[in-house]
N, C-alpha and C. Protein backbone atom coordinates (compact mmCIF):
# COMPACT_ATOMS: atom_id res chain seq x y z
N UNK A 1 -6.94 -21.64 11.64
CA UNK A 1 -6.31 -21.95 12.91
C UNK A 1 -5.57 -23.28 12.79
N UNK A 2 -4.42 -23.01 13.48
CA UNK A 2 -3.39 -24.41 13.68
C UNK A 2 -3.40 -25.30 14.67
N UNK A 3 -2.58 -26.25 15.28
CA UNK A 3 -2.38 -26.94 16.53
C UNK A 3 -1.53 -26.58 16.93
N UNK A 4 -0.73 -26.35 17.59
CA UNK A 4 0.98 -26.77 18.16
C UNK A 4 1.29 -27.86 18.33
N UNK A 5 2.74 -28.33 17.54
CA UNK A 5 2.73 -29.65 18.01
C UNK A 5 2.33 -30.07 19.49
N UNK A 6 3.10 -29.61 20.42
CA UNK A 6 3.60 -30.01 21.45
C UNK A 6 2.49 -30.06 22.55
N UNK A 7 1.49 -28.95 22.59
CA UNK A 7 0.95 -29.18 23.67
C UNK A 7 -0.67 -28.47 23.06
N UNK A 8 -0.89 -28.94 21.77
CA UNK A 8 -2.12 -29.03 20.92
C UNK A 8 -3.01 -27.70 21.32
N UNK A 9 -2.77 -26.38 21.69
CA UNK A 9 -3.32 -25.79 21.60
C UNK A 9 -3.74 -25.09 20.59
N UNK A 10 -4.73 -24.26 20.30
CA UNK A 10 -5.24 -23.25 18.98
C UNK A 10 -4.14 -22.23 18.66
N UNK A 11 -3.97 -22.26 17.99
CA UNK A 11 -2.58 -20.94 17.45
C UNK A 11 -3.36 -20.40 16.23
N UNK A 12 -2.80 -19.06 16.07
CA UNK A 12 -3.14 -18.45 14.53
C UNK A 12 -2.21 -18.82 14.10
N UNK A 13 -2.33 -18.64 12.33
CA UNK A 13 -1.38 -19.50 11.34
C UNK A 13 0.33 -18.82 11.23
N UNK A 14 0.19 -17.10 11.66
CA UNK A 14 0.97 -16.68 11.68
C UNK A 14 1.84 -16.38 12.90
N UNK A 15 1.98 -16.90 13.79
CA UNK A 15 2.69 -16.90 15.03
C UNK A 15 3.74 -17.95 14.98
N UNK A 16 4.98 -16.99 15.43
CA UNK A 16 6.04 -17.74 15.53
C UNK A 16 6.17 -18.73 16.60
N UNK A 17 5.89 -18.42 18.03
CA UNK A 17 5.95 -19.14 18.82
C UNK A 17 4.66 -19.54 19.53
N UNK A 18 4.35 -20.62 20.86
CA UNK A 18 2.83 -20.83 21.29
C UNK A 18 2.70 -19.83 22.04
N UNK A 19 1.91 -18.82 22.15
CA UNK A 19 1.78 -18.24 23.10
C UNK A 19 1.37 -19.08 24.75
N UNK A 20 0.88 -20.81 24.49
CA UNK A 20 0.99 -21.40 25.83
C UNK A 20 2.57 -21.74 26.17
N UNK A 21 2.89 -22.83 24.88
CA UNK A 21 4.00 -23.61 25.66
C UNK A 21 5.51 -22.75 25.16
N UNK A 22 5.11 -21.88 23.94
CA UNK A 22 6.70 -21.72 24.15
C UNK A 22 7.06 -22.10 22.72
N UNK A 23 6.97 -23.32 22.36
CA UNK A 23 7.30 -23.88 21.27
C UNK A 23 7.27 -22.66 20.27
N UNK A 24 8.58 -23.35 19.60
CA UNK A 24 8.97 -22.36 18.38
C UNK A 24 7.73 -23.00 17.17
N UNK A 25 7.66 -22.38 16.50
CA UNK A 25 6.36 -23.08 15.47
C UNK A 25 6.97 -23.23 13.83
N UNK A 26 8.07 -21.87 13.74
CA UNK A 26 8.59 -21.89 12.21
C UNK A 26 10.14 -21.38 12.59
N UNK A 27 10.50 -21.31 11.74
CA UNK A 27 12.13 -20.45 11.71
C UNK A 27 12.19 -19.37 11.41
N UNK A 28 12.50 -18.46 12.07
CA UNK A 28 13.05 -17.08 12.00
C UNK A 28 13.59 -16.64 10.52
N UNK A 29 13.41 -17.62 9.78
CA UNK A 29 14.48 -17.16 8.37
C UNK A 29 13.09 -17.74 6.93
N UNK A 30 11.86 -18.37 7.65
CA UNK A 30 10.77 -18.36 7.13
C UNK A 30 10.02 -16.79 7.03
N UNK A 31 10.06 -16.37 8.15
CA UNK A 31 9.49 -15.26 8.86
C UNK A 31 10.21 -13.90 8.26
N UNK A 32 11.19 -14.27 7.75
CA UNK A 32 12.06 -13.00 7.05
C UNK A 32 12.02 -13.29 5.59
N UNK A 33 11.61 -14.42 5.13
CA UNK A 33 11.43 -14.53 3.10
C UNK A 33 10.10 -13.71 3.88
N UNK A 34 8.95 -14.23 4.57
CA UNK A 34 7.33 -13.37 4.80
C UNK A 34 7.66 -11.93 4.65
N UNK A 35 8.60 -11.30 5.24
CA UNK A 35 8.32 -9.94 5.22
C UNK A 35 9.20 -9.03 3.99
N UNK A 36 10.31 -10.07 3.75
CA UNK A 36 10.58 -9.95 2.45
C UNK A 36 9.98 -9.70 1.22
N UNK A 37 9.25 -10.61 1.05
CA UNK A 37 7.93 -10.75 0.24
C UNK A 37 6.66 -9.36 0.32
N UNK A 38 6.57 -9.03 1.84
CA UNK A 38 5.44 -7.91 1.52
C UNK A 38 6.17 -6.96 1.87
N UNK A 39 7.47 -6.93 1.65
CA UNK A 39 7.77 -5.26 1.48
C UNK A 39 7.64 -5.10 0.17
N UNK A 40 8.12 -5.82 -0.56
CA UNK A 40 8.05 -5.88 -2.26
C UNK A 40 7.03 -6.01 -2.53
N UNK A 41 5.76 -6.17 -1.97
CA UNK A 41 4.33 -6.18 -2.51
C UNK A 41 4.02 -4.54 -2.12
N UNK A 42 4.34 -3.90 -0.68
CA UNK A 42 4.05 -2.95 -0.28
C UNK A 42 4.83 -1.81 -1.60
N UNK A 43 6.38 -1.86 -1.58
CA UNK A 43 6.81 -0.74 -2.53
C UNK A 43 5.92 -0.73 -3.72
N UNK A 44 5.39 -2.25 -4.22
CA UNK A 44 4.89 -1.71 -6.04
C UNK A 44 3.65 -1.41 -5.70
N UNK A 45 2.79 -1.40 -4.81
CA UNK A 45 1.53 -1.07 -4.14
C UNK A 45 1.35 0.50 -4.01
N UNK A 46 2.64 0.89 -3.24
CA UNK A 46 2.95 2.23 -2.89
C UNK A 46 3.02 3.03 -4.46
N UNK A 47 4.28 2.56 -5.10
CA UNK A 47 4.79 3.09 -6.67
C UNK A 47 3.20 3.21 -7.44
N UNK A 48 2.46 2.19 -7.39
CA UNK A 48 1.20 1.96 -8.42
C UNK A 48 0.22 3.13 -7.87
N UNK A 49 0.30 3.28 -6.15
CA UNK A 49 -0.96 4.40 -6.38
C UNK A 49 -0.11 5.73 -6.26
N UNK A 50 0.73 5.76 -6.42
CA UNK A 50 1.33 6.94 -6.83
C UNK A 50 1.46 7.68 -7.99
N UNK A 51 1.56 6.28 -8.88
CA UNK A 51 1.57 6.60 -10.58
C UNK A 51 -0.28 6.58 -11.07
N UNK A 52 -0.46 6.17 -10.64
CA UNK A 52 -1.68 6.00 -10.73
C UNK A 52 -2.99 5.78 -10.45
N UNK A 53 -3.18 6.89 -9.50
CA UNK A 53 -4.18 6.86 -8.19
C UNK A 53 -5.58 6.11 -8.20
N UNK A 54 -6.18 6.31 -9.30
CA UNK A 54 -7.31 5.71 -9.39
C UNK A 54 -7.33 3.82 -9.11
N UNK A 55 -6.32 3.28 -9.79
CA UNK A 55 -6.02 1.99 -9.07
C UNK A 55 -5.89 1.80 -7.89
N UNK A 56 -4.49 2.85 -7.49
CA UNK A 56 -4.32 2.91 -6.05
C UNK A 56 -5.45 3.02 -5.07
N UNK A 57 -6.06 3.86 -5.46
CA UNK A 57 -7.53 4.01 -4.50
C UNK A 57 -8.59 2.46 -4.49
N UNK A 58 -8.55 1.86 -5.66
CA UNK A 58 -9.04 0.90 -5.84
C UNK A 58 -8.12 -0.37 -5.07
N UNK A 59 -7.57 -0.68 -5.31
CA UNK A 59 -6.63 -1.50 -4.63
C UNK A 59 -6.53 -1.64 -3.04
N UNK A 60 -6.45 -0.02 -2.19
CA UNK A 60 -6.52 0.18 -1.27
C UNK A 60 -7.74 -0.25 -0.49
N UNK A 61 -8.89 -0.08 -1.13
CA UNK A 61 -9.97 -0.17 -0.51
C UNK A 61 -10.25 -1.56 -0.43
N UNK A 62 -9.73 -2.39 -1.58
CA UNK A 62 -10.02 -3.61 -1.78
C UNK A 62 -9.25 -4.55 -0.74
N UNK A 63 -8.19 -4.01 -0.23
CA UNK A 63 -7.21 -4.97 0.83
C UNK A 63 -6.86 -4.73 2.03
N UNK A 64 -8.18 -3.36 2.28
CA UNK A 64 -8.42 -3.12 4.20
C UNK A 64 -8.65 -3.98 4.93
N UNK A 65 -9.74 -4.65 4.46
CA UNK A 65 -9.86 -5.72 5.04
C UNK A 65 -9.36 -6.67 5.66
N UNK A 66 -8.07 -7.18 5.04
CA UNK A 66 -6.95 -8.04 4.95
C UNK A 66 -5.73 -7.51 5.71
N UNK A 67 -5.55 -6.20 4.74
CA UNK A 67 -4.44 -5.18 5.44
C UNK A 67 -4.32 -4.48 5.66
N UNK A 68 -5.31 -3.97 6.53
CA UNK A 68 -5.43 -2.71 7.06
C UNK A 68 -4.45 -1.73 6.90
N UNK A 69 -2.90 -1.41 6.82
CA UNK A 69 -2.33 -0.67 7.35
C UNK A 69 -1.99 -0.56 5.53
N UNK A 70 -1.72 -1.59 4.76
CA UNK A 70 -1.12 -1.56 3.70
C UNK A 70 -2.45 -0.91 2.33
N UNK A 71 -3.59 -1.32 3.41
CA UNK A 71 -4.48 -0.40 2.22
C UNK A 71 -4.92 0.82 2.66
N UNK A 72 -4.56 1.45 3.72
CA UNK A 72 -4.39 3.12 4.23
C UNK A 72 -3.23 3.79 3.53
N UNK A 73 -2.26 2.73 3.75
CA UNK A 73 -1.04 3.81 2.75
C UNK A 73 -1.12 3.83 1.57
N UNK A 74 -1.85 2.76 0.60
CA UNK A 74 -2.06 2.75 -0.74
C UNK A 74 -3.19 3.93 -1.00
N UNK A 75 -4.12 3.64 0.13
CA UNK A 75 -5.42 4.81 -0.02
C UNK A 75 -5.14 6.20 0.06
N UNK A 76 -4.11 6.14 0.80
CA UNK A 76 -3.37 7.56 1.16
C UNK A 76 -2.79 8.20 0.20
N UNK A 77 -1.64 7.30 -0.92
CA UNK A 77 -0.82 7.93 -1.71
C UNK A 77 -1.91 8.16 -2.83
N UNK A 78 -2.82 7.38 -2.83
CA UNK A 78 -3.76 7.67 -4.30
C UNK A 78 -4.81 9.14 -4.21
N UNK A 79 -4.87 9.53 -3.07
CA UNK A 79 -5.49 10.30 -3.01
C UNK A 79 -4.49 11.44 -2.95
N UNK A 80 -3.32 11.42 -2.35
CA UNK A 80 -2.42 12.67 -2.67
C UNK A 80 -1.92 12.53 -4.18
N UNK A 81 -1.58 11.21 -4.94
CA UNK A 81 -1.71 11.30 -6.34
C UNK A 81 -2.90 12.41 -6.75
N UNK A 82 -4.00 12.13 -6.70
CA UNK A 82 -4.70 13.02 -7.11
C UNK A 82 -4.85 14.26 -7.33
N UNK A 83 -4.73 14.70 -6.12
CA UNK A 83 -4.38 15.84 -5.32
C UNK A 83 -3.40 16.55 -6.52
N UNK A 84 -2.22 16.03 -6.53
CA UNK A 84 -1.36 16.85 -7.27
C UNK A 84 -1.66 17.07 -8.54
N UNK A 85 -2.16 15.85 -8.79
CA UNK A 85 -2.74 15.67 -10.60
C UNK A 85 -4.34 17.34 -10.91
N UNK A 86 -4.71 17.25 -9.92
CA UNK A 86 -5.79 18.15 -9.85
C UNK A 86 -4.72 19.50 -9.98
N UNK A 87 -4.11 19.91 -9.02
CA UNK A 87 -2.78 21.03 -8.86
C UNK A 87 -2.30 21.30 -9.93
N UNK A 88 -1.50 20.23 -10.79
CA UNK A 88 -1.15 20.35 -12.07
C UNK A 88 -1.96 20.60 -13.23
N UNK A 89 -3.15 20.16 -13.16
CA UNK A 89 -3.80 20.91 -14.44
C UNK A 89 -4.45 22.13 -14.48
N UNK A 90 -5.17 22.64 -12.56
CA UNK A 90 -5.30 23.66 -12.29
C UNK A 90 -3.98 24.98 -13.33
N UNK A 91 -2.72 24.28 -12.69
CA UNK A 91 -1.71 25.15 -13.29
C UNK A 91 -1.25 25.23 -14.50
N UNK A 92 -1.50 24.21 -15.36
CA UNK A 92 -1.76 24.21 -16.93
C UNK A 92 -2.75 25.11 -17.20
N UNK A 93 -3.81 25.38 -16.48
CA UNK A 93 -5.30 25.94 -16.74
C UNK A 93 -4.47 27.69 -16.53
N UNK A 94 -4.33 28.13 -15.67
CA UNK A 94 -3.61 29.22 -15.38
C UNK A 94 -2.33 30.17 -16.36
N UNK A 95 -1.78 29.11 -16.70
CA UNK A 95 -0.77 29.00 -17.66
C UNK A 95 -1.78 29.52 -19.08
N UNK A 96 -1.97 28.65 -19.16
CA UNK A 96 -2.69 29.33 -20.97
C UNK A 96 -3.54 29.98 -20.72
N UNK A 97 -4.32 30.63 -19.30
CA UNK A 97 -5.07 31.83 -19.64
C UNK A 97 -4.70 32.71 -19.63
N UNK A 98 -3.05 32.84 -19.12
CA UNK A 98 -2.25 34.00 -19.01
C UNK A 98 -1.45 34.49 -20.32
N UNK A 99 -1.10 33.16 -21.35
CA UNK A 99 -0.86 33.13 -22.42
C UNK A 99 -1.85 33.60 -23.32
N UNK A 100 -2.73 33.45 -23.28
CA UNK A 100 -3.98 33.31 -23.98
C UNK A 100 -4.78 35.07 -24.00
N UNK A 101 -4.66 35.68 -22.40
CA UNK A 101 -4.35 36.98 -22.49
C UNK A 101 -3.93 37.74 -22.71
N UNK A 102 -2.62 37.60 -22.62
CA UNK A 102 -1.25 38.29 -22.78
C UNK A 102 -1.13 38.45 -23.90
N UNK A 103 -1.61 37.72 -24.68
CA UNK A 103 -1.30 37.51 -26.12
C UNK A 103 -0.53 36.54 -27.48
N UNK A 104 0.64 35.73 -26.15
CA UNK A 104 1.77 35.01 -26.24
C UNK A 104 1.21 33.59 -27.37
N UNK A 105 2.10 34.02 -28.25
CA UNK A 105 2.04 32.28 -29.25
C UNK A 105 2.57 31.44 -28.33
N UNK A 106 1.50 30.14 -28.39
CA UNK A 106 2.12 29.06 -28.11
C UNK A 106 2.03 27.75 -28.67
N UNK A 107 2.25 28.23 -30.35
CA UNK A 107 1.98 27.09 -31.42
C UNK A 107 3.30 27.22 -31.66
């Protein structure tokens, strides 16, 4: 927790203005490198449990706490990572038993 200059009340660290007096607290162009910054944390967050769910799932769980919303969507894509990864070998599995029946070389 912060002060405000102006009229010393409790503020959280991330508020732009006092919710008493008004006072501006940072610049609007601080507040845009901030979200700058976690969109580019959010996309390689997103990309990582996509490529690789088991992190993703790990990661996610690890930064609910903190970020709630950013470790639901990480938790989210890692588990549909999965999902497909399970799908795809199911269908590899399918694939060569049909080969494998059929008779078909596949050396």
């Amino acid at each position: 927790m912060k002060t405000c200059p102006k009229c010393y009340s409790q503020i959280d660290e991330d508020m732009v203005l006092c919710p008493t007096c008004g006072e501006r607290l940072r610049t609007f162009s601080e507040k845009r490198r901030y979200d700058k910054h976690s969109a580019m944390l959010l996309r390689f967050l997103v990309i990582l449990s996509a490529i690789l769910p088991p992190i993703g799932a790990i990661v996610g769980v690890s930064i609910k706490k903190r970020h709630p919303i950013l470790g639901k969507i990480c938790f989210k894509y890692a588990v549909t990572g999965i999902v497909i990864y399970i799908m795809l070998l199911l269908l590899a599995l399918i694939c060569w038993l049909a080969m494998t029946f059929l008779g078909v070389s596949y050396l």
